[in-house]
Protein backbone atom coordinates (compact mmCIF):
# COMPACT_ATOMS: atom_id res chain seq x y z
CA UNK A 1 -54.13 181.93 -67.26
CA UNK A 2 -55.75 185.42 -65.58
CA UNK A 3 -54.54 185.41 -62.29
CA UNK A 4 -56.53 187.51 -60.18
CA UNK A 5 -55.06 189.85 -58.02
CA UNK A 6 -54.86 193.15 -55.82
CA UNK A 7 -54.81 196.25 -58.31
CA UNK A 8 -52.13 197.10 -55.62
CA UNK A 9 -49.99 194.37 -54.97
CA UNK A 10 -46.46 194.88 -55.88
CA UNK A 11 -45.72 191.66 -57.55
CA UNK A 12 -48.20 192.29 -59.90
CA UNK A 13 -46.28 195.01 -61.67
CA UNK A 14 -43.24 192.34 -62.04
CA UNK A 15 -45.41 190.01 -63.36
CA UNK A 16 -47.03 192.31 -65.91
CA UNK A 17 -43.19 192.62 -67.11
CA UNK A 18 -42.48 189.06 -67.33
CA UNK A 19 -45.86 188.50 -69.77
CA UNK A 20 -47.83 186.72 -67.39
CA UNK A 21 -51.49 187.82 -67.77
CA UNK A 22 -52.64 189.61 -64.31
CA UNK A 23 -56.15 190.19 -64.11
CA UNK A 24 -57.27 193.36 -61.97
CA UNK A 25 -60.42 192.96 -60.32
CA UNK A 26 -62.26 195.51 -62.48
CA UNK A 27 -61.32 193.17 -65.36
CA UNK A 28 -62.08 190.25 -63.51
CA UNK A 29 -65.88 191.43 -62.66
CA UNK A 30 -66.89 191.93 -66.41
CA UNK A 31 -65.96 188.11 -67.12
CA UNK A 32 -68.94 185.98 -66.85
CA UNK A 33 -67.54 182.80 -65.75
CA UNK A 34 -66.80 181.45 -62.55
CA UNK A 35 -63.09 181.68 -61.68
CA UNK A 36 -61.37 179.30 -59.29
CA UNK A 37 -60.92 180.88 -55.77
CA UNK A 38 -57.37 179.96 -54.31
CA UNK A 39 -56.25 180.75 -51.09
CA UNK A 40 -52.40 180.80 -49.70
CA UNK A 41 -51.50 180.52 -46.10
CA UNK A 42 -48.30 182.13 -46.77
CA UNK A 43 -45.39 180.97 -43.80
CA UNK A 44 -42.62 182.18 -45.52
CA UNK A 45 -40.28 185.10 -43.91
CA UNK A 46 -40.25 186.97 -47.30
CA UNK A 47 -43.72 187.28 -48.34
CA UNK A 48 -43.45 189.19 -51.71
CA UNK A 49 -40.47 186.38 -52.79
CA UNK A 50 -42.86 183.72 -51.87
CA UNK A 51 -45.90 185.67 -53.27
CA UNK A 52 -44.62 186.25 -56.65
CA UNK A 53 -42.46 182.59 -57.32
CA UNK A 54 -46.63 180.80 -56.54
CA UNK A 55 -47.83 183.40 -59.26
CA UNK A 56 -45.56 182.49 -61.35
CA UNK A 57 -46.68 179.01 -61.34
CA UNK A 58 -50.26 179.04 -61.22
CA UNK A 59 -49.95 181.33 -64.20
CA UNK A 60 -49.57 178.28 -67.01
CA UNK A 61 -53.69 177.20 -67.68
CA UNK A 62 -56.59 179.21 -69.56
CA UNK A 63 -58.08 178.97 -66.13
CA UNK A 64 -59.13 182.68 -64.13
CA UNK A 65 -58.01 182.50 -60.56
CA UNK A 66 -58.59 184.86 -57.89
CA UNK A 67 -56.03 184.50 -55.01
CA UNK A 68 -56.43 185.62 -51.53
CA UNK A 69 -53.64 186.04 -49.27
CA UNK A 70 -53.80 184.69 -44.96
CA UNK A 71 -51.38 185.17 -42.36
CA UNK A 72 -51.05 183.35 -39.22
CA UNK A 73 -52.19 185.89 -36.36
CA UNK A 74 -50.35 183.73 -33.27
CA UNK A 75 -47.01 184.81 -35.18
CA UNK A 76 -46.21 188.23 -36.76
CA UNK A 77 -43.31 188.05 -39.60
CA UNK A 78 -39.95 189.66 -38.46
CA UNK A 79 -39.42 189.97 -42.27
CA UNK A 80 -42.02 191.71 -44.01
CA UNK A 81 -43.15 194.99 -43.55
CA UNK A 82 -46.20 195.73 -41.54
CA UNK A 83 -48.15 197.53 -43.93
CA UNK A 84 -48.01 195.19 -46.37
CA UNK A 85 -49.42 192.35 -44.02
CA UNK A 86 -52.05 194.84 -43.05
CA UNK A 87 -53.17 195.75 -46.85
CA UNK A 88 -52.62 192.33 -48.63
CA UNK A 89 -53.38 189.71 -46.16
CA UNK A 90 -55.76 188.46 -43.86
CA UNK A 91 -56.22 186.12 -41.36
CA UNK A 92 -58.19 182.61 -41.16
CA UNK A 93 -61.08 184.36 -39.00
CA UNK A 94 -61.80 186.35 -42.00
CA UNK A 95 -62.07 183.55 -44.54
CA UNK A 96 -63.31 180.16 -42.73
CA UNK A 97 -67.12 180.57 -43.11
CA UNK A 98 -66.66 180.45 -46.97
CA UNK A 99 -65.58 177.72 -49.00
CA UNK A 100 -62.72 177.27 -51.53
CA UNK A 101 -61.60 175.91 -54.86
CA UNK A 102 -58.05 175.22 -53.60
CA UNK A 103 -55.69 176.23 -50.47
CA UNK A 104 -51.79 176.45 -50.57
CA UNK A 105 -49.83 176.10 -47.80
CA UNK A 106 -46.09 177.00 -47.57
CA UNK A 107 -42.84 176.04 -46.24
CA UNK A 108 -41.73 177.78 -43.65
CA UNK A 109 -37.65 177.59 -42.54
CA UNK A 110 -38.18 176.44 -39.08
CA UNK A 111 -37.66 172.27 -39.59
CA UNK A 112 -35.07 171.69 -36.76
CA UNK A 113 -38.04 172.21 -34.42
CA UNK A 114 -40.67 170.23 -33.09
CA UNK A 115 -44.17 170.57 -34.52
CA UNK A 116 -45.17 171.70 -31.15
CA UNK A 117 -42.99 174.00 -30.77
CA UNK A 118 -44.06 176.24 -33.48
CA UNK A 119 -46.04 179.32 -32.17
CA UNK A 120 -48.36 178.82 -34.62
CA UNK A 121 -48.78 174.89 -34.50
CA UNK A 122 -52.20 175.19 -32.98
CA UNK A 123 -53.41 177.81 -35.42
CA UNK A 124 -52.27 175.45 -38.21
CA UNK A 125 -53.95 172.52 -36.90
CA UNK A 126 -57.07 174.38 -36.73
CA UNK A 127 -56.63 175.33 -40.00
CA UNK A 128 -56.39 172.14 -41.60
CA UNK A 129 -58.86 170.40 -39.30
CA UNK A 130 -60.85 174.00 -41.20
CA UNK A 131 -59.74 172.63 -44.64
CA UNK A 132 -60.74 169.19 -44.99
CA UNK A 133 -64.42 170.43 -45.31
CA UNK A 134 -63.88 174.16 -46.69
CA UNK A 135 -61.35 173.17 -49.20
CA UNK A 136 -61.62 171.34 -52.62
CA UNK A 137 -57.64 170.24 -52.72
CA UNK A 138 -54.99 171.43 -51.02
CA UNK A 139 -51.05 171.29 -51.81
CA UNK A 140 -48.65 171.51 -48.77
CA UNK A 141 -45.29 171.94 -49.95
CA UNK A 142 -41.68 171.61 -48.22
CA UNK A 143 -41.78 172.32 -44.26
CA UNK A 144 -45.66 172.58 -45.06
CA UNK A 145 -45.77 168.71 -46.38
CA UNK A 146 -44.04 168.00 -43.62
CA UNK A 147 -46.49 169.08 -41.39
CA UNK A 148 -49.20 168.16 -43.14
CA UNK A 149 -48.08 164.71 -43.25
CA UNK A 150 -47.52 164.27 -39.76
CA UNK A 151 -50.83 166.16 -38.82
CA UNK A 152 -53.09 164.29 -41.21
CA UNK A 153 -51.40 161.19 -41.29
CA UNK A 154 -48.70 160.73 -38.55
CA UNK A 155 -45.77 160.51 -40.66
CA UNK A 156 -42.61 161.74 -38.78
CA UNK A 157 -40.16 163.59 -39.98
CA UNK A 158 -36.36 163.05 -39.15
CA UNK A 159 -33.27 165.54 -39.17
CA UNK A 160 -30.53 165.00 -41.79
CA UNK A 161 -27.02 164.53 -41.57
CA UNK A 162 -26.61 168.15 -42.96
CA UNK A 163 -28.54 170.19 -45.26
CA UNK A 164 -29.74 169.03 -48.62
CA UNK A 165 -29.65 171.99 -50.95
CA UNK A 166 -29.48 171.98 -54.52
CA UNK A 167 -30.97 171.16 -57.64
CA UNK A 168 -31.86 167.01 -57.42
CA UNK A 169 -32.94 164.52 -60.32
CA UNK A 170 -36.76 162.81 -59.69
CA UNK A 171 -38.20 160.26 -61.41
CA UNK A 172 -42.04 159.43 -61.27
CA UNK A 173 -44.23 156.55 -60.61
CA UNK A 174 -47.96 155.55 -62.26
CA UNK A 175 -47.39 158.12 -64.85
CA UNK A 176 -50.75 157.88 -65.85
CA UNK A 177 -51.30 159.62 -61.76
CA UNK A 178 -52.75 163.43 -63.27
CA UNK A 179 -50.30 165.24 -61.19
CA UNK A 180 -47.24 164.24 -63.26
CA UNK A 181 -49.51 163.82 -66.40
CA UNK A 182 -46.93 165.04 -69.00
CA UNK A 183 -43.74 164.75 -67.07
CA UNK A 184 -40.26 163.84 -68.51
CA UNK A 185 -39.27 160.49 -67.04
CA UNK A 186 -36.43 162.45 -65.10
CA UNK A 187 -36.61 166.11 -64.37
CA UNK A 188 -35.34 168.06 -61.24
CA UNK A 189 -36.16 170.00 -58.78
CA UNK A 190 -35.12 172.47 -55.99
CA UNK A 191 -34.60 171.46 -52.61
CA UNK A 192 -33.47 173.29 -49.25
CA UNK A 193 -34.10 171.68 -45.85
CA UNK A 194 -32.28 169.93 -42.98
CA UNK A 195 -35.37 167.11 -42.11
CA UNK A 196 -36.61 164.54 -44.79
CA UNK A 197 -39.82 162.37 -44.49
CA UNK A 198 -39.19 158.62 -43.89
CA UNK A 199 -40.37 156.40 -47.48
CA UNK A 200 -41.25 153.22 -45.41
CA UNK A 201 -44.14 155.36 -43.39
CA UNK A 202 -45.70 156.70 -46.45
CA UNK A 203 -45.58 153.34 -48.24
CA UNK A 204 -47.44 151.37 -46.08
CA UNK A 205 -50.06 154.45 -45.10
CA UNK A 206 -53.17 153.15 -47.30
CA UNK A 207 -54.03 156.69 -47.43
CA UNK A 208 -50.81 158.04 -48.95
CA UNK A 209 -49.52 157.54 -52.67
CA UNK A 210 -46.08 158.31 -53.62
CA UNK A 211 -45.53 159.68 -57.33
CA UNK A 212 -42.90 160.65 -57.33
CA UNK A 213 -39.21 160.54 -55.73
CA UNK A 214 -35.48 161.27 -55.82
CA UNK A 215 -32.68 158.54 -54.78
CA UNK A 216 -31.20 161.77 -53.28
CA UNK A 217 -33.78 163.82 -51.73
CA UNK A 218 -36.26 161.03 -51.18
CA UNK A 219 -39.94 161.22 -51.67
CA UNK A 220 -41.27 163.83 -53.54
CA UNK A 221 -44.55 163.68 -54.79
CA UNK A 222 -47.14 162.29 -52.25
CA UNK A 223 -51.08 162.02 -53.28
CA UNK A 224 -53.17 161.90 -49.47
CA UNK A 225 -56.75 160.36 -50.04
CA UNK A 226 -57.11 160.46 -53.87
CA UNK A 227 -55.69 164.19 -54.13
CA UNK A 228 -57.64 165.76 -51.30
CA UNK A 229 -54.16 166.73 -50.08
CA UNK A 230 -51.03 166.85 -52.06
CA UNK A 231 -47.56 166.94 -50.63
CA UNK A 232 -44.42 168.74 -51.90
CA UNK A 233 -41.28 168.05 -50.37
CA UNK A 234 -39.24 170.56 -52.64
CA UNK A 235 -39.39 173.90 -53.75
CA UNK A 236 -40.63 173.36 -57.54
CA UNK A 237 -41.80 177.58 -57.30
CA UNK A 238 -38.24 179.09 -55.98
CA UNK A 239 -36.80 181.49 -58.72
CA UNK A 240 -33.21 181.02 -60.33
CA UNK A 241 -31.46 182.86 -57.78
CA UNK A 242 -33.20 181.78 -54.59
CA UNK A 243 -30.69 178.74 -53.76
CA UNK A 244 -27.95 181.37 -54.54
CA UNK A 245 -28.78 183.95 -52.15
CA UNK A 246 -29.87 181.25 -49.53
CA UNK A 247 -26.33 179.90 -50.23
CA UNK A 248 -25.06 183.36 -49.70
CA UNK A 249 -26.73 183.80 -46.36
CA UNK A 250 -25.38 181.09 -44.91
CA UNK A 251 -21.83 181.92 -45.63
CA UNK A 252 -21.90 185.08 -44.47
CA UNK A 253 -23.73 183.99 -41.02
CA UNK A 254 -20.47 181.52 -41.07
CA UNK A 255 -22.53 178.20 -41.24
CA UNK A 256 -20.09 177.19 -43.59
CA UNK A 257 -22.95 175.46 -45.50
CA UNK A 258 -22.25 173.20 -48.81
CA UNK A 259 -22.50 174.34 -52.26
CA UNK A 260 -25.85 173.66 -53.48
CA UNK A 261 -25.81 170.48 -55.32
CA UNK A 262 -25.82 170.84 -59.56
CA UNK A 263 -26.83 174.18 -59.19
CA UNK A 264 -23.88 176.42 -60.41
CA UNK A 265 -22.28 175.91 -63.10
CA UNK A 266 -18.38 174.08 -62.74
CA UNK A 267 -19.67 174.50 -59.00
CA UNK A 268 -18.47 178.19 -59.23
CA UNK A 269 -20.45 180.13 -57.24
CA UNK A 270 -19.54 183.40 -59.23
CA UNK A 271 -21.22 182.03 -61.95
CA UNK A 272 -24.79 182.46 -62.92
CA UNK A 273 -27.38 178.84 -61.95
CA UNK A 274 -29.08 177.53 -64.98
CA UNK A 275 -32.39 177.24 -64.63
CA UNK A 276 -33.47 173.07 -65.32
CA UNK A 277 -36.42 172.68 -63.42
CA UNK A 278 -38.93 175.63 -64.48
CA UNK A 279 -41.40 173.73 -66.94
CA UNK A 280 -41.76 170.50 -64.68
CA UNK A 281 -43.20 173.11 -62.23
CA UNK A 282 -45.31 174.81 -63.99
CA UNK A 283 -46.96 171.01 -65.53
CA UNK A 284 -47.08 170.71 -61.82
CA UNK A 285 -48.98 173.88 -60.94
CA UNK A 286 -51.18 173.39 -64.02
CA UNK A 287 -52.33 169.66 -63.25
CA UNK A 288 -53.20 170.35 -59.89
CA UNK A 289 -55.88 173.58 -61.19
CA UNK A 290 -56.98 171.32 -63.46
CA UNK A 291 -56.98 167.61 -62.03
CA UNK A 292 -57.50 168.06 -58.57
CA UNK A 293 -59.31 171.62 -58.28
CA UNK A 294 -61.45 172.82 -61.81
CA UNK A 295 -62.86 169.35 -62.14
CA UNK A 296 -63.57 168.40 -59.03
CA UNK A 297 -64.76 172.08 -57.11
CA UNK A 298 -68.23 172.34 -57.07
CA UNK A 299 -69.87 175.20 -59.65
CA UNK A 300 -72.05 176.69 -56.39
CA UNK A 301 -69.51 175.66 -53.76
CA UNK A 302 -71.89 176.34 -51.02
CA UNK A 303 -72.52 175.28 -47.12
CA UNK A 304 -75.63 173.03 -48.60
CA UNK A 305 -73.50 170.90 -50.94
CA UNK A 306 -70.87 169.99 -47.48
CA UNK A 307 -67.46 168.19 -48.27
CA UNK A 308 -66.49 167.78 -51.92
């Protein structure tokens, strides 16, 4: 798939040298078809980590895609630099009187506190409040599925007994669900977070569907209203090394954290991670473009048409 990008943006050099297709926009203009427009509220500290692992996986249909970039502008990132914020990313003021194909919103590593207690919790809320008529799908995924769970639906979330980091076996329910369409009947996945979402509030939420889960890590998977939102308790995108220099951090800060669960090899940290969970994300990433976004958006995704 084309993603469409910034003729600037750094990570599109490093995906040019991975083979993924990156579309510049002068390319993108001569193509007479009607890509999908995706937007990412990115809440990660490390923008350009977080920028390029989403690429990576939105990269895996023959659909074009043009992403846009927001920022939250009641918090300003300690981590990235300025000038990139100011030439790659907006803010929601900029984008809400338009409509959109799909909408991706991160995790951010802030789960020990309270919803309210984020500095951007009210920004958020009016965001998604923004979404549910703007937006054709949108996928919320670790400390964002969290939020977006208890927002929209008034699941809680609960702190764990210590962190769960590591690479974790799923299996998946209703495999004929389109999200997991083509998905082994185990395959794992990345996770790194200290609060978990309880099972017993999503099952009996008439509006929630999960479709997947981990005896380990819990739910994982969670369909809201027929795929208008779609919940990601993991980190499906993170790159090879990510748990390893999370890992890392944490030792040196003298947290004296765990070693990541089936992640290195002989559990020796010296060692390089094998990578196990790579194409189950990308059969993610896909399904959702195609399922829950391509055949659903509108062609003319206009004010007239209202809420898809």
């Amino acid at each position: 798939m084309p993603i469409r990008v910034d003729d600037d943006l750094p990570v599109k050099k490093i995906l040019e040298d991975e083979n993924i297709f990156v579309m510049g926009s002068d390319r993108a203009i001569r193509q007479d078809i009607r890509p999908l427009d995706i937007l990412i509220l990115n809440l990660m500290p490390l923008k350009q980590d977080a920028e390029l692992q989403l690429m990576r996986s939105l990269s895996n249909t023959p659909l074009q895609v043009n992403i846009s970039l927001i920022r939250t502008m009641t918090y300003e990132s300690k981590h990235a630099p300025k000038g990139h914020l100011e030439r790659f990313y907006t803010d929601f003021s900029s984008i809400k009187d338009r409509k959109w194909d799909g909408f991706i919103i991160t995790g951010a590593p802030i789960e020990k506190m309270e919803f309210e207690d984020v500095e951007y919790w009210d920004e958020l809320k009016e965001i998604m409040d923004w979404s549910e008529k703007n937006v054709t799908s949108t996928i919320h995924i670790c400390w964002g599925a969290q939020a977006g769970l208890y927002y929209r639906y008034g699941v809680q979330k609960h702190e764990l007994d210590k962190k769960l980091s590591g690479i974790y076996m799923h299996h998946t329910f209703h495999r004929k669900t389109p999200l997991v369409r083509g998905f082994d009947d185990i395959f794992y996945v990345p996770h790194s977070r200290y609060t978990g979402v309880d099972k017993d509030e999503i099952v009996k939420n008439p509006h929630l569907e999960i479709v997947a889960e981990s005896d380990e890590a819990g739910p994982y998977l969670i369909i809201g209203d027929e795929g208008k939102n779609i919940f990601v308790t993991g980190h499906p995108e993170y790159d090879i090394l990510t748990l390893d220099k999370e890992y890392k951090r944490d030792l040196a800060k003298g947290l004296n954290p765990d070693i990541p669960v089936n992640y290195y090899p002989d559990n020796d940290s010296s060692k390089t991670p094998i990578k196990s969970w790579r194409c189950h994300a990308n059969t993610l990433y896909a399904n959702w473009l195609n399922y829950y976004v391509y055949q659903i958006t509108p062609y003319l995704w206009t004010e007239k048409q209202g809420k898809p």
